[in-house]
PDB file of N, CA and C in Angstrom:
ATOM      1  N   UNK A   1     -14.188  -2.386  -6.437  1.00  0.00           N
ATOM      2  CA  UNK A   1     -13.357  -1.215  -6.343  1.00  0.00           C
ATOM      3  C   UNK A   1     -11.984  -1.650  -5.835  1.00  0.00           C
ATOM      4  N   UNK A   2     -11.066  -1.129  -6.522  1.00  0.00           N
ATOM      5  CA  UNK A   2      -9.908  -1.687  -6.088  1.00  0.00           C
ATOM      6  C   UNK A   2      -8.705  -0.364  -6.690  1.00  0.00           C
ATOM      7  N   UNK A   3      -7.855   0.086  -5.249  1.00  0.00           N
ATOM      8  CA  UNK A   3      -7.034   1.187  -6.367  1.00  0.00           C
ATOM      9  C   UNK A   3      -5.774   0.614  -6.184  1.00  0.00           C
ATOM     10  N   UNK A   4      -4.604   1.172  -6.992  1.00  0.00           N
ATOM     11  CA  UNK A   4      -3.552   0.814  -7.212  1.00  0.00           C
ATOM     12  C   UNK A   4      -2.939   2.036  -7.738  1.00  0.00           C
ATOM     13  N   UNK A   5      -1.550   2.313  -7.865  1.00  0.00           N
ATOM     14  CA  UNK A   5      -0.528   3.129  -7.640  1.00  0.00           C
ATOM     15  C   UNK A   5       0.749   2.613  -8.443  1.00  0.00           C
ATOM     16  N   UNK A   6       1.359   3.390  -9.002  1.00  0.00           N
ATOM     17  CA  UNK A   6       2.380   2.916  -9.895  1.00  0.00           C
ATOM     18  C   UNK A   6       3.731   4.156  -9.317  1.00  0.00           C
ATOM     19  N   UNK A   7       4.735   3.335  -9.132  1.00  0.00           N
ATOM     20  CA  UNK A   7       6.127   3.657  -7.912  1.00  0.00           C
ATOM     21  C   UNK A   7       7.181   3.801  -8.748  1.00  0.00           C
ATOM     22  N   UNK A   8       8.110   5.155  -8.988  1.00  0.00           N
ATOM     23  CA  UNK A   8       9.156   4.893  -9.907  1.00  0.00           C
ATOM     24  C   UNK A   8      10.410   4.252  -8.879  1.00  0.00           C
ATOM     25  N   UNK A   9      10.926   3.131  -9.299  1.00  0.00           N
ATOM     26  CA  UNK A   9      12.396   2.427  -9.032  1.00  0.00           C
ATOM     27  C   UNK A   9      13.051   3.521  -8.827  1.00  0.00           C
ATOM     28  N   UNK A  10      13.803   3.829  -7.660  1.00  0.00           N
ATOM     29  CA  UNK A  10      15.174   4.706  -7.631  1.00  0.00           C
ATOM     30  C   UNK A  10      16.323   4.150  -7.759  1.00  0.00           C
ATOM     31  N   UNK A  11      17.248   4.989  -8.315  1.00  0.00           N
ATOM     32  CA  UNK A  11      18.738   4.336  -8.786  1.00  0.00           C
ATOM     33  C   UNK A  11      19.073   3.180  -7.997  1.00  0.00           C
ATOM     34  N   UNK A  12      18.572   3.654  -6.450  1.00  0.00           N
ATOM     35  CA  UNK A  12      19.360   2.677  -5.793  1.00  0.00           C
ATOM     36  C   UNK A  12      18.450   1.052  -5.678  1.00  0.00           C
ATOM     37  N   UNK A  13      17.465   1.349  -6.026  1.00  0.00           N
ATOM     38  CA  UNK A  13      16.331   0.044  -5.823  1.00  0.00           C
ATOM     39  C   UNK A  13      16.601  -0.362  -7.046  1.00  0.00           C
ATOM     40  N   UNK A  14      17.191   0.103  -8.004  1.00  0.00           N
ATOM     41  CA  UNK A  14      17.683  -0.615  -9.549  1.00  0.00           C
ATOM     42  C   UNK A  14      18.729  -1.391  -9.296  1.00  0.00           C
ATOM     43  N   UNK A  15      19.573  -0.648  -8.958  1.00  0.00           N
ATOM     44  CA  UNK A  15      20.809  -1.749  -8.266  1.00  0.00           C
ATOM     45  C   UNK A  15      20.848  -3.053  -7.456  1.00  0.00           C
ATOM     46  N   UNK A  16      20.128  -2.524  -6.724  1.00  0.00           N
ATOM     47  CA  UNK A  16      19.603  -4.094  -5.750  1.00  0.00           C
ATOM     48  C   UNK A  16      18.608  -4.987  -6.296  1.00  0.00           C
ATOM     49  N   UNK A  17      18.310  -4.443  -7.139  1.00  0.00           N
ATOM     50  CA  UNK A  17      17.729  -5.592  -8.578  1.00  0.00           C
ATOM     51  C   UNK A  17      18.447  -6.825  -8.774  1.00  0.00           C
ATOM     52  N   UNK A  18      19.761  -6.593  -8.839  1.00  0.00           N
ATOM     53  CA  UNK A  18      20.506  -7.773  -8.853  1.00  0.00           C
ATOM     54  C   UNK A  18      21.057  -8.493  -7.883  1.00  0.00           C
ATOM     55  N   UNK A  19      21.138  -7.893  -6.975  1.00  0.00           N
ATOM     56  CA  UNK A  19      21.252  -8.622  -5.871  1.00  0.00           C
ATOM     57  C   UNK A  19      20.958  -9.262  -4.511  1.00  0.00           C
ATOM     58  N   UNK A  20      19.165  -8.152  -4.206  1.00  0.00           N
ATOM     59  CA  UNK A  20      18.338  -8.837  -3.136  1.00  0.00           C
ATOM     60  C   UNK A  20      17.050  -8.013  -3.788  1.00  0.00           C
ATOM     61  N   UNK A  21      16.439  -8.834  -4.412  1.00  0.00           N
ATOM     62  CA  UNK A  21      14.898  -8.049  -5.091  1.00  0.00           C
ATOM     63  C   UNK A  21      13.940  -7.819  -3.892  1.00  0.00           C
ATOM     64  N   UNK A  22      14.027  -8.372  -2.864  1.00  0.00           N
ATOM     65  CA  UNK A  22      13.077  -8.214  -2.002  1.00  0.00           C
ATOM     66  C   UNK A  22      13.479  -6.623  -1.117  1.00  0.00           C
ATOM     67  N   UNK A  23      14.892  -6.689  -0.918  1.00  0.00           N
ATOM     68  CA  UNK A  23      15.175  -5.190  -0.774  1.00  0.00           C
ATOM     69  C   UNK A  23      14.796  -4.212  -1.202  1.00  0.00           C
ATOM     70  N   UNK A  24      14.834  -4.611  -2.708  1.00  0.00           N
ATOM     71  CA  UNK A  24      14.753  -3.391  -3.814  1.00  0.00           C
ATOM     72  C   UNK A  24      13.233  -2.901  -3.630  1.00  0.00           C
ATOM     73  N   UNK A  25      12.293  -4.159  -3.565  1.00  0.00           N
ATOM     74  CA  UNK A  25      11.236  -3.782  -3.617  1.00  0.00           C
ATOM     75  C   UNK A  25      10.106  -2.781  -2.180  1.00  0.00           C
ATOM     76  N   UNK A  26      10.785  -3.640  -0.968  1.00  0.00           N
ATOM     77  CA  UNK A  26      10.857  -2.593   0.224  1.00  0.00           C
ATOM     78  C   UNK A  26      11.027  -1.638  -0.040  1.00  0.00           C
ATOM     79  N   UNK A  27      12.533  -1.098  -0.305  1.00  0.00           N
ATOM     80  CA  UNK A  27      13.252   0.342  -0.401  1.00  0.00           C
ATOM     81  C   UNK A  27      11.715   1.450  -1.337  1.00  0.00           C
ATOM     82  N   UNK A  28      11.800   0.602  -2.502  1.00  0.00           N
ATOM     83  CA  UNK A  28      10.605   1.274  -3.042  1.00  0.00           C
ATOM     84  C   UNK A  28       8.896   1.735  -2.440  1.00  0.00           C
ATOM     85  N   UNK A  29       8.363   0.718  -1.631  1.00  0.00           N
ATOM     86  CA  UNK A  29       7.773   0.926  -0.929  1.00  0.00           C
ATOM     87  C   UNK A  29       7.552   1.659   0.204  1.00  0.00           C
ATOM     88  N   UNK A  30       8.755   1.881   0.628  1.00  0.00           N
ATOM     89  CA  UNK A  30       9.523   3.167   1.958  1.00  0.00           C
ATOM     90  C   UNK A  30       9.361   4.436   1.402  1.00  0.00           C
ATOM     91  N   UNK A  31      10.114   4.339   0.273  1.00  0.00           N
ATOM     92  CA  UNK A  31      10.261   5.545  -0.161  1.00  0.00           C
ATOM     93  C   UNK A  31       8.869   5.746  -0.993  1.00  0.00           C
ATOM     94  N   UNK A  32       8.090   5.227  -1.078  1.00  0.00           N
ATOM     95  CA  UNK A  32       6.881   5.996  -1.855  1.00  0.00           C
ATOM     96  C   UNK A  32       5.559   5.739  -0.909  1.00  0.00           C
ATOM     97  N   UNK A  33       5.990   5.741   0.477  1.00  0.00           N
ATOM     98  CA  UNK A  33       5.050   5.297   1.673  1.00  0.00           C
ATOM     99  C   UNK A  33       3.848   6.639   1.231  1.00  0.00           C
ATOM    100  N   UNK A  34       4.272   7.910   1.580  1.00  0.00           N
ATOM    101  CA  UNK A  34       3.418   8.917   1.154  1.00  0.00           C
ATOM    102  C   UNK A  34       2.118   8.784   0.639  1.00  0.00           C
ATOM    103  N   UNK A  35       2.369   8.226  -0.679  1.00  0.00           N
ATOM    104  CA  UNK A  35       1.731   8.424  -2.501  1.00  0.00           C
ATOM    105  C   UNK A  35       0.851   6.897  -1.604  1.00  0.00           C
ATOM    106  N   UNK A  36       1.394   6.141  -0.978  1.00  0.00           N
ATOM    107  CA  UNK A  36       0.727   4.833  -0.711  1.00  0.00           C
ATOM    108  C   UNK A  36      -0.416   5.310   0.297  1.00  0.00           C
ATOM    109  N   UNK A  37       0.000   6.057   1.363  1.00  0.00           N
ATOM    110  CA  UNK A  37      -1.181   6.115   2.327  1.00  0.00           C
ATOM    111  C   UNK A  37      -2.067   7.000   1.660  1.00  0.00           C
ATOM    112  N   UNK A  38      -2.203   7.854   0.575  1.00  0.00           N
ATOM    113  CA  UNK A  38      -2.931   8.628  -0.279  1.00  0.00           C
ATOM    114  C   UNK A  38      -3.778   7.630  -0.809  1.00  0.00           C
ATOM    115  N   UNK A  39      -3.295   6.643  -1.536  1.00  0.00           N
ATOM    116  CA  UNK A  39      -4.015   4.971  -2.149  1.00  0.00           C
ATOM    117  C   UNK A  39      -4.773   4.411  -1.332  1.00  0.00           C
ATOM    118  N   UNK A  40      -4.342   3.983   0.304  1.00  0.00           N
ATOM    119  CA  UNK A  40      -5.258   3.856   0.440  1.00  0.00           C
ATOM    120  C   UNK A  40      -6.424   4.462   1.781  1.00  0.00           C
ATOM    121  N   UNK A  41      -5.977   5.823   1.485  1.00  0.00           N
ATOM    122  CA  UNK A  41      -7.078   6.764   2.028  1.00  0.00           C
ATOM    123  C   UNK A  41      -8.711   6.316   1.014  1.00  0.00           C
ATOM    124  N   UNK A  42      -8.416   5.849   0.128  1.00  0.00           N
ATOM    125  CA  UNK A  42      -9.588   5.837  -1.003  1.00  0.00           C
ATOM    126  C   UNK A  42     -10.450   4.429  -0.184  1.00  0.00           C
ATOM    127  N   UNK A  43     -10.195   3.815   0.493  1.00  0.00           N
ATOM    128  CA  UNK A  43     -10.202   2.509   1.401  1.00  0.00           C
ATOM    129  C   UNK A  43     -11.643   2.807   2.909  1.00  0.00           C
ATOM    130  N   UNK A  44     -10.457   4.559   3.002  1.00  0.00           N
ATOM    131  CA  UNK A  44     -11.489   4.685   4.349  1.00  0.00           C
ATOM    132  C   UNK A  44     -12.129   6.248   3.968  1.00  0.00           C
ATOM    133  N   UNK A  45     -13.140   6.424   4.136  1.00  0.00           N
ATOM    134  CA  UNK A  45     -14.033   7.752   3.706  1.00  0.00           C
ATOM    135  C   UNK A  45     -13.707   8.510   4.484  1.00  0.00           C
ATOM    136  N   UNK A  46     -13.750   8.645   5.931  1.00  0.00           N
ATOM    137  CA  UNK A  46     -13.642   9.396   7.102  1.00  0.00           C
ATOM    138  C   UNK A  46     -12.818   9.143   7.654  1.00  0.00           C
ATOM    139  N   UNK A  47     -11.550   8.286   7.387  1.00  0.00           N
ATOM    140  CA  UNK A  47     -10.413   8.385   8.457  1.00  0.00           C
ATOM    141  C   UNK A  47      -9.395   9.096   7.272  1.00  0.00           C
ATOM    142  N   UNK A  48      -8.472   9.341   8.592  1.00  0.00           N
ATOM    143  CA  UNK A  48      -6.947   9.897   7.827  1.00  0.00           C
ATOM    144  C   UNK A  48      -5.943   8.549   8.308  1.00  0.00           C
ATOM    145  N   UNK A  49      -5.081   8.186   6.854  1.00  0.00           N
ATOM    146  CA  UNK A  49      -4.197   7.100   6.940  1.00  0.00           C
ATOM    147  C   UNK A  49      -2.780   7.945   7.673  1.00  0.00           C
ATOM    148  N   UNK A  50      -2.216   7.465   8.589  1.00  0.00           N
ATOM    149  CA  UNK A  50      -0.846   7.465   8.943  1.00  0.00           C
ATOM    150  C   UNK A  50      -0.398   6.739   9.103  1.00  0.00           C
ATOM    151  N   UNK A  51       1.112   6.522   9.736  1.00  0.00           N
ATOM    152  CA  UNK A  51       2.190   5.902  10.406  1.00  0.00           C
ATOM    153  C   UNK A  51       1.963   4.468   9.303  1.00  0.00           C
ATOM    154  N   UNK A  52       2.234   4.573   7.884  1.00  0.00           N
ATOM    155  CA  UNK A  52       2.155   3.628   7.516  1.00  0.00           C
ATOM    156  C   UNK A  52       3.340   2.797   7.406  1.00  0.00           C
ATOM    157  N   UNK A  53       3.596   1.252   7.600  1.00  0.00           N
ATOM    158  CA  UNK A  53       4.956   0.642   7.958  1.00  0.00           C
ATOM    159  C   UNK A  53       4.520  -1.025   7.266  1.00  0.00           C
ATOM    160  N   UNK A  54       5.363  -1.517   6.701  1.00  0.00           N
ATOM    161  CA  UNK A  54       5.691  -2.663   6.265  1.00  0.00           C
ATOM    162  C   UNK A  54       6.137  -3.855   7.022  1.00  0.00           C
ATOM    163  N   UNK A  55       5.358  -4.884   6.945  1.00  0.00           N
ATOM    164  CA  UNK A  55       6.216  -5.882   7.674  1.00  0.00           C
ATOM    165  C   UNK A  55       6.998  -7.155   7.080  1.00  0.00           C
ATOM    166  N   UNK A  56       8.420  -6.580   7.322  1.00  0.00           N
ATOM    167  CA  UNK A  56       9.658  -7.419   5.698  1.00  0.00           C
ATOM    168  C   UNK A  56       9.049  -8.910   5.952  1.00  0.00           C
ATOM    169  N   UNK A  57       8.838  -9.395   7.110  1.00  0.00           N
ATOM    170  CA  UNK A  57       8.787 -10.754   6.873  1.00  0.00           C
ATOM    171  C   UNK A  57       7.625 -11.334   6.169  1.00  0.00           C
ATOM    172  N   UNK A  58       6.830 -10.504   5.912  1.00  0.00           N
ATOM    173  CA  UNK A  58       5.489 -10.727   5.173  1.00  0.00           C
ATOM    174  C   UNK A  58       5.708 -10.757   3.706  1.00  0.00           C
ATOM    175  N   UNK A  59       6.717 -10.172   3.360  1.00  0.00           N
ATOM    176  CA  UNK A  59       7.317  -9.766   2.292  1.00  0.00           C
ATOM    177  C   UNK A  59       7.103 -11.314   1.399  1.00  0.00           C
ATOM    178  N   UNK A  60       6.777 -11.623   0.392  1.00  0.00           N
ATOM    179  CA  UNK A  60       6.686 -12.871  -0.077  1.00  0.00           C
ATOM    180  C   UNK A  60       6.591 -12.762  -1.778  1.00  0.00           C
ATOM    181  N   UNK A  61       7.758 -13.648  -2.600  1.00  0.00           N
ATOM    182  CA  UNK A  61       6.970 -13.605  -4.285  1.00  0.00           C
ATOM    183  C   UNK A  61       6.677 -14.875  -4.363  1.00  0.00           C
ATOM    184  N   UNK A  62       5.264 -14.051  -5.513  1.00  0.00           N
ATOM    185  CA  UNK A  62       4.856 -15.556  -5.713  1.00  0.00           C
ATOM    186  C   UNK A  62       4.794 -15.782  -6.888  1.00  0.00           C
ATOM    187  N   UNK A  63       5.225 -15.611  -7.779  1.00  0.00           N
ATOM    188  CA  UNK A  63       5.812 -15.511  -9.206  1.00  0.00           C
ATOM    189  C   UNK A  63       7.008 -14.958  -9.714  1.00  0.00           C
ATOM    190  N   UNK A  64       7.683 -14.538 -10.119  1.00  0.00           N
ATOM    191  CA  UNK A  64       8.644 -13.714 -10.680  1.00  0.00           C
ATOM    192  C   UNK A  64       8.154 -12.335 -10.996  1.00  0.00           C
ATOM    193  N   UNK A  65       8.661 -11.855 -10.506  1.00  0.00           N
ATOM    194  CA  UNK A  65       7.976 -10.022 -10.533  1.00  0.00           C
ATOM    195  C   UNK A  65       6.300  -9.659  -9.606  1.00  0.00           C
ATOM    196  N   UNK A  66       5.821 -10.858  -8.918  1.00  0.00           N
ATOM    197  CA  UNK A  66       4.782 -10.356  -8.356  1.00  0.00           C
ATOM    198  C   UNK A  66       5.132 -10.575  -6.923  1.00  0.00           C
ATOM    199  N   UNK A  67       4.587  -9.900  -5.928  1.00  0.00           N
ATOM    200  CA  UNK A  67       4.519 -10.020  -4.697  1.00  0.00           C
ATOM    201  C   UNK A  67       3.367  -9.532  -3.784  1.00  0.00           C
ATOM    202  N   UNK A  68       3.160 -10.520  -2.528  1.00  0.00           N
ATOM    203  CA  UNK A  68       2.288  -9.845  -1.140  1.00  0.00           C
ATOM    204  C   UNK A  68       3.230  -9.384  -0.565  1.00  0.00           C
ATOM    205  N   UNK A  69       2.833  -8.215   0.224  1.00  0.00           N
ATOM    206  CA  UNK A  69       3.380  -7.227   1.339  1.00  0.00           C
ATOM    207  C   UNK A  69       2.440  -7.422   2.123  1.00  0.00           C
ATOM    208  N   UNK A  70       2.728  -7.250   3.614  1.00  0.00           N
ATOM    209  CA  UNK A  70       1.413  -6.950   4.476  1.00  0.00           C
ATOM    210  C   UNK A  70       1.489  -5.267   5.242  1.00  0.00           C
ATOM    211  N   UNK A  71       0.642  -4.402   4.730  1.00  0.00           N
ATOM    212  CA  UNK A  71       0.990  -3.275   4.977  1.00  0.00           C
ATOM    213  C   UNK A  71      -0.048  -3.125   6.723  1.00  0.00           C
ATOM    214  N   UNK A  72       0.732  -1.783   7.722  1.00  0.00           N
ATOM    215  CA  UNK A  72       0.198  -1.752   8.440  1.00  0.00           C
ATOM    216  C   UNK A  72       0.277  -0.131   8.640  1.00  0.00           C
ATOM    217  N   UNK A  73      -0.928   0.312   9.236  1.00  0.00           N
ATOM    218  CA  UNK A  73      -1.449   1.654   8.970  1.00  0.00           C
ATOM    219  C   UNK A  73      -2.375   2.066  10.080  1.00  0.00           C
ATOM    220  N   UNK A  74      -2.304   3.675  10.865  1.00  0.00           N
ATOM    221  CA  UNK A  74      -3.348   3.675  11.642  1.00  0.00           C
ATOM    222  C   UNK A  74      -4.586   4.418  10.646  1.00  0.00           C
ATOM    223  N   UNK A  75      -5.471   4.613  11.631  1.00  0.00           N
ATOM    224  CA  UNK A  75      -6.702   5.272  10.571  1.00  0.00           C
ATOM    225  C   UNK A  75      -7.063   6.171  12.209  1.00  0.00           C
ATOM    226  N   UNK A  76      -7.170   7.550  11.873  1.00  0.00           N
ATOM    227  CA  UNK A  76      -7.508   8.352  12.627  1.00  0.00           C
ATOM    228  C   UNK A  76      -8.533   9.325  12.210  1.00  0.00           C
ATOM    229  N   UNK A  77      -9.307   9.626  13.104  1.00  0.00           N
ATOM    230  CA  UNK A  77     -10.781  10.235  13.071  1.00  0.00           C
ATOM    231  C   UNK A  77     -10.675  11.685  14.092  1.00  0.00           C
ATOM    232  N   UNK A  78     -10.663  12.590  14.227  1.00  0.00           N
ATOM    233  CA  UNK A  78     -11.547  13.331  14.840  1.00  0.00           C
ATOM    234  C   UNK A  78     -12.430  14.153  14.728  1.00  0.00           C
ATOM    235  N   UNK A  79     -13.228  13.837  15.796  1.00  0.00           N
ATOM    236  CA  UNK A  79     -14.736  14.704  15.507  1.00  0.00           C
ATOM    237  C   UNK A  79     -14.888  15.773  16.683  1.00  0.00           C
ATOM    238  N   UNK A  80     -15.356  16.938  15.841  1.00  0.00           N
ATOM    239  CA  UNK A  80     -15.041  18.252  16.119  1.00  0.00           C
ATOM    240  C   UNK A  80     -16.150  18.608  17.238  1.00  0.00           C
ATOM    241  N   UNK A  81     -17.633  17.700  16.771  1.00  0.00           N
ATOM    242  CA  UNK A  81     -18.348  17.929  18.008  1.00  0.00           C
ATOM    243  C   UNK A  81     -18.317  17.618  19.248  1.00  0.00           C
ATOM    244  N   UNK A  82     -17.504  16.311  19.854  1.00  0.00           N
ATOM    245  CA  UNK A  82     -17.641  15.686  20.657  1.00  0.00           C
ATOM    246  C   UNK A  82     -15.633  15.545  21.245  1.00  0.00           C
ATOM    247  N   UNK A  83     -15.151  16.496  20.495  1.00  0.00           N
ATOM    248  CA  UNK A  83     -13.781  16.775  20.360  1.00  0.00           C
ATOM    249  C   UNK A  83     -12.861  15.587  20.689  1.00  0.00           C
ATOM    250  N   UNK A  84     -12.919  14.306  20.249  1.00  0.00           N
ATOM    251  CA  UNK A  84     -12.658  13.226  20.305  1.00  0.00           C
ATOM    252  C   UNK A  84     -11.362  12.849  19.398  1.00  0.00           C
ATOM    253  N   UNK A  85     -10.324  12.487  19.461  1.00  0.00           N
ATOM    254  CA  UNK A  85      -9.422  11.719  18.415  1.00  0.00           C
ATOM    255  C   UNK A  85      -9.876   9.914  18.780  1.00  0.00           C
ATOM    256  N   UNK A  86     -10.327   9.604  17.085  1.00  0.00           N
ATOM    257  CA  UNK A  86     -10.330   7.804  18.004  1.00  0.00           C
ATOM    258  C   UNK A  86      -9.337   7.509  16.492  1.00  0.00           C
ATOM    259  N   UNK A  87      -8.691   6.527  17.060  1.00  0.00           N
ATOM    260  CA  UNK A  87      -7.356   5.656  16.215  1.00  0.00           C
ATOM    261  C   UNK A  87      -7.432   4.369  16.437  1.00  0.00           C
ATOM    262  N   UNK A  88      -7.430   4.200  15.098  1.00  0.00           N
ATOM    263  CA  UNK A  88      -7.547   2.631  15.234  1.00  0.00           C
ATOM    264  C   UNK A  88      -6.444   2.157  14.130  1.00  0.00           C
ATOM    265  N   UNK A  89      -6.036   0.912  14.493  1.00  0.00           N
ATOM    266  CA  UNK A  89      -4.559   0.203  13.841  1.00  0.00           C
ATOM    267  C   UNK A  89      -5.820  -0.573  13.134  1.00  0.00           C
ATOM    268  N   UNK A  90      -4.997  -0.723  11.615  1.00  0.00           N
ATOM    269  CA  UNK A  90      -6.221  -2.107  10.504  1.00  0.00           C
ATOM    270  C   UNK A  90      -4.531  -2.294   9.708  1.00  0.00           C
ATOM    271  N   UNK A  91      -4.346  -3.116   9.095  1.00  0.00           N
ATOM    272  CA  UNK A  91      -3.680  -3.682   8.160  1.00  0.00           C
ATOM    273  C   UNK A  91      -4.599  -4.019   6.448  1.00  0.00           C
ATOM    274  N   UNK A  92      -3.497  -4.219   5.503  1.00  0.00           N
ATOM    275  CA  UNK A  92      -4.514  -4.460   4.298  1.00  0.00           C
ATOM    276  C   UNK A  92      -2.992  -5.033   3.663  1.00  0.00           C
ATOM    277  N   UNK A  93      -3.171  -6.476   2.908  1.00  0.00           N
ATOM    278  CA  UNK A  93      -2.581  -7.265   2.364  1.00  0.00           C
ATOM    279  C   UNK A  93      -2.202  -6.491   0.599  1.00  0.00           C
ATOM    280  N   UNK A  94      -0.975  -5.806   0.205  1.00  0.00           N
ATOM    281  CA  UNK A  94      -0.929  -5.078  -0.469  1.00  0.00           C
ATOM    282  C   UNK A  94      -0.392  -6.349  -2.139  1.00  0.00           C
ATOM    283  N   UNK A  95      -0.802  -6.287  -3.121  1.00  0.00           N
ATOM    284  CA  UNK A  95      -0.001  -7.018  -4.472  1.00  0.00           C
ATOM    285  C   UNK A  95       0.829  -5.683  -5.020  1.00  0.00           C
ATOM    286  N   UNK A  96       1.730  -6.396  -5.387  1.00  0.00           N
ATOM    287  CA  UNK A  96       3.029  -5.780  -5.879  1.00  0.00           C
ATOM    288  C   UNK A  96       3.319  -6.294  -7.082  1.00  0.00           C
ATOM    289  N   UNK A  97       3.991  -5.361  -8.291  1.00  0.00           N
ATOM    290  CA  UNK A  97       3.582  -6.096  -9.725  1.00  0.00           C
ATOM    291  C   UNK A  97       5.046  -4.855 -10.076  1.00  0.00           C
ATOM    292  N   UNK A  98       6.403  -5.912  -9.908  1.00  0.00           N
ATOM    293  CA  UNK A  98       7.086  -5.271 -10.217  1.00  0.00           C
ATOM    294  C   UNK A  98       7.772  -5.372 -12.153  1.00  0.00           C
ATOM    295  N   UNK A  99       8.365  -4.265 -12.655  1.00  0.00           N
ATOM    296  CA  UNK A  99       7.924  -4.173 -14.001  1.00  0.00           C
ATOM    297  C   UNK A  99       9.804  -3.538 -13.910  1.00  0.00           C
ATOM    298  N   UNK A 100      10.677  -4.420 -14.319  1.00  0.00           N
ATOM    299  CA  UNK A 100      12.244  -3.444 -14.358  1.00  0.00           C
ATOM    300  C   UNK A 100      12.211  -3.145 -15.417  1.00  0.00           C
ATOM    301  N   UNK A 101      11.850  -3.432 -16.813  1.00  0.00           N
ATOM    302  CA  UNK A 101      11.928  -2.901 -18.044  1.00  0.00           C
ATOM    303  C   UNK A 101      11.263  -1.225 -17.793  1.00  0.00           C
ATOM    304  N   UNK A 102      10.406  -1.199 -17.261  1.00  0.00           N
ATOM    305  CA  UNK A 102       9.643   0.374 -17.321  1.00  0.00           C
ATOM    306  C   UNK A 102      10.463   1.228 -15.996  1.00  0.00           C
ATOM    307  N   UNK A 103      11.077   0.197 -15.031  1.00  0.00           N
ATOM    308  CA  UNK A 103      11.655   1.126 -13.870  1.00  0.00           C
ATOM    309  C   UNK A 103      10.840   1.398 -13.015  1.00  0.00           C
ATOM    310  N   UNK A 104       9.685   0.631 -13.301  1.00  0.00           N
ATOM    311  CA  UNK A 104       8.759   0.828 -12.120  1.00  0.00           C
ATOM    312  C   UNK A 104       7.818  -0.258 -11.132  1.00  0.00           C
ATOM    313  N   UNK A 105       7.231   0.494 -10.191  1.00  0.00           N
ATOM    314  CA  UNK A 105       6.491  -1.171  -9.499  1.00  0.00           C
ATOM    315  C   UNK A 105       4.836  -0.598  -9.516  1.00  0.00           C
ATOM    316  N   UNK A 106       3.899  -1.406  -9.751  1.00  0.00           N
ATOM    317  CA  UNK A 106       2.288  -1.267  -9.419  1.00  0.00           C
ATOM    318  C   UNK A 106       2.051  -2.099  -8.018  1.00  0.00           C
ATOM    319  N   UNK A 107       1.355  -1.213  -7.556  1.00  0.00           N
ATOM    320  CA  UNK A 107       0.906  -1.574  -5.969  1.00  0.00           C
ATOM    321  C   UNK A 107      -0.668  -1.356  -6.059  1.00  0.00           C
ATOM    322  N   UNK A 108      -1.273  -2.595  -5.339  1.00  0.00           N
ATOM    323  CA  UNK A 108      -2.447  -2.678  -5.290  1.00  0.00           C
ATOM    324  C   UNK A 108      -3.215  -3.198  -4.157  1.00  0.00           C
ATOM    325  N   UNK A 109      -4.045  -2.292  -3.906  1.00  0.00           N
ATOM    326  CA  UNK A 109      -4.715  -2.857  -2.309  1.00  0.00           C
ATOM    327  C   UNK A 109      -5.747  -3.679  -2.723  1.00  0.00           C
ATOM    328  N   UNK A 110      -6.364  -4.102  -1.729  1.00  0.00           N
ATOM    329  CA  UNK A 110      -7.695  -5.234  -1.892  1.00  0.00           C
ATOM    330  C   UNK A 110      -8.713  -4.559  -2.986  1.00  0.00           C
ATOM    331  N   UNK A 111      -9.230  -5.824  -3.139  1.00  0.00           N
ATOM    332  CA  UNK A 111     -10.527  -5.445  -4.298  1.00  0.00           C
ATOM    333  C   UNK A 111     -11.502  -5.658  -3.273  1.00  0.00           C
ATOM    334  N   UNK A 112     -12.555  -4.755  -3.490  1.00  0.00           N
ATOM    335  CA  UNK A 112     -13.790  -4.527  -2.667  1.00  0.00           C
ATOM    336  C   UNK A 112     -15.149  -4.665  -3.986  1.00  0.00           C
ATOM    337  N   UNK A 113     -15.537  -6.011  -3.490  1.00  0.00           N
ATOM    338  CA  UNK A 113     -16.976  -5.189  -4.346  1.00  0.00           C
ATOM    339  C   UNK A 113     -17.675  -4.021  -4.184  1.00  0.00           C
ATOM    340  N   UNK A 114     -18.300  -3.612  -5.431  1.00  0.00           N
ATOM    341  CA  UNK A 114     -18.902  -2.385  -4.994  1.00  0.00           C
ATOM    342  C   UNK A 114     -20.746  -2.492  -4.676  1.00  0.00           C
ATOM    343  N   UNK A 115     -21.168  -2.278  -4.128  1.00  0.00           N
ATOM    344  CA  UNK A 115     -22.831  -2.497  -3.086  1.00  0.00           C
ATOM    345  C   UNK A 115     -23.454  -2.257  -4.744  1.00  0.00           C
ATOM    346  N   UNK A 116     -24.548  -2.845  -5.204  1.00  0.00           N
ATOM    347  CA  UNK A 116     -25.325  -2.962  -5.759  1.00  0.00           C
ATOM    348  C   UNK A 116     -26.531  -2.008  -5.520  1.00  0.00           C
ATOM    349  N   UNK A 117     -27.053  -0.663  -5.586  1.00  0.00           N
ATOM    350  CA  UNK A 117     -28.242  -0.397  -5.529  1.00  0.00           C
ATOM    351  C   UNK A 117     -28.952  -1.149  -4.739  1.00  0.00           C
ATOM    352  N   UNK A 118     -29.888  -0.113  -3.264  1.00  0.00           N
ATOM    353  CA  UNK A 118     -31.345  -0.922  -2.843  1.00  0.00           C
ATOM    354  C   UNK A 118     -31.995  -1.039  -3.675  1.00  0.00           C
ATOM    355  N   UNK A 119     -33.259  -1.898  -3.625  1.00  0.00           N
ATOM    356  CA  UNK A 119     -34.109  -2.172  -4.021  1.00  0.00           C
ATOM    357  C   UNK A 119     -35.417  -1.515  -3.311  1.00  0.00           C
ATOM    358  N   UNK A 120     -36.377  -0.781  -3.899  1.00  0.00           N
ATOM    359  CA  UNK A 120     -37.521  -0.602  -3.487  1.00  0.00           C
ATOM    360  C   UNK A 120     -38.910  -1.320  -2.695  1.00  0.00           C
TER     361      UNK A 120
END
């Protein structure tokens, strides 16, 4: 299981295309933080994703148009019986699959196998 998210380029992350791609590709990631912690709410069943934040120096390509991000995110829980908030900070190593012909970037969190059926 693995989800991913597709980010439209804004004017201004087009521009900096030419002149600091690693900007461009941040800026995009900032600005579509939202749509991202929605991605990877699919990650945690019972928590809610917030305060999600990027760390530039993690920022790395490793091809031409691909990149790691290291994203960082809390995951918050509360339970109504025991009237508890518990929060916990996790990170998840994000691929970035930027595409300027379409104007856009694909973002992708970890691949998770998916559990195989018990056995009887």
């Amino acid at each position: 299981m693995q989800y991913s998210l597709i980010l439209h380029l804004s004017d201004q992350s087009k521009s900096l295309l030419a002149t600091d791609r690693n900007a461009a590709v941040l800026l995009t990631l900032i600005a579509g933080r939202e749509k991202l912690e929605f991605m990877l709410q699919g990650y945690h069943s019972r928590e809610k994703v917030r305060r999600l934040s990027f760390e530039e120096g993690s920022l790395e390509e490793l091809r031409n148009n691909e990149y790691h991000v290291q994203a960082n995110y809390v995951l918050e829980e509360y339970s109504v019986c025991a009237a508890i908030d518990h929060v916990v900070a996790e990170k998840m190593r994000l691929s970035v699959y930027l595409n300027q012909e379409a104007g856009s970037m694909e973002v992708k969190g970890i691949d998770l196998p998916e559990r195989e059926p018990d056995s009887l």
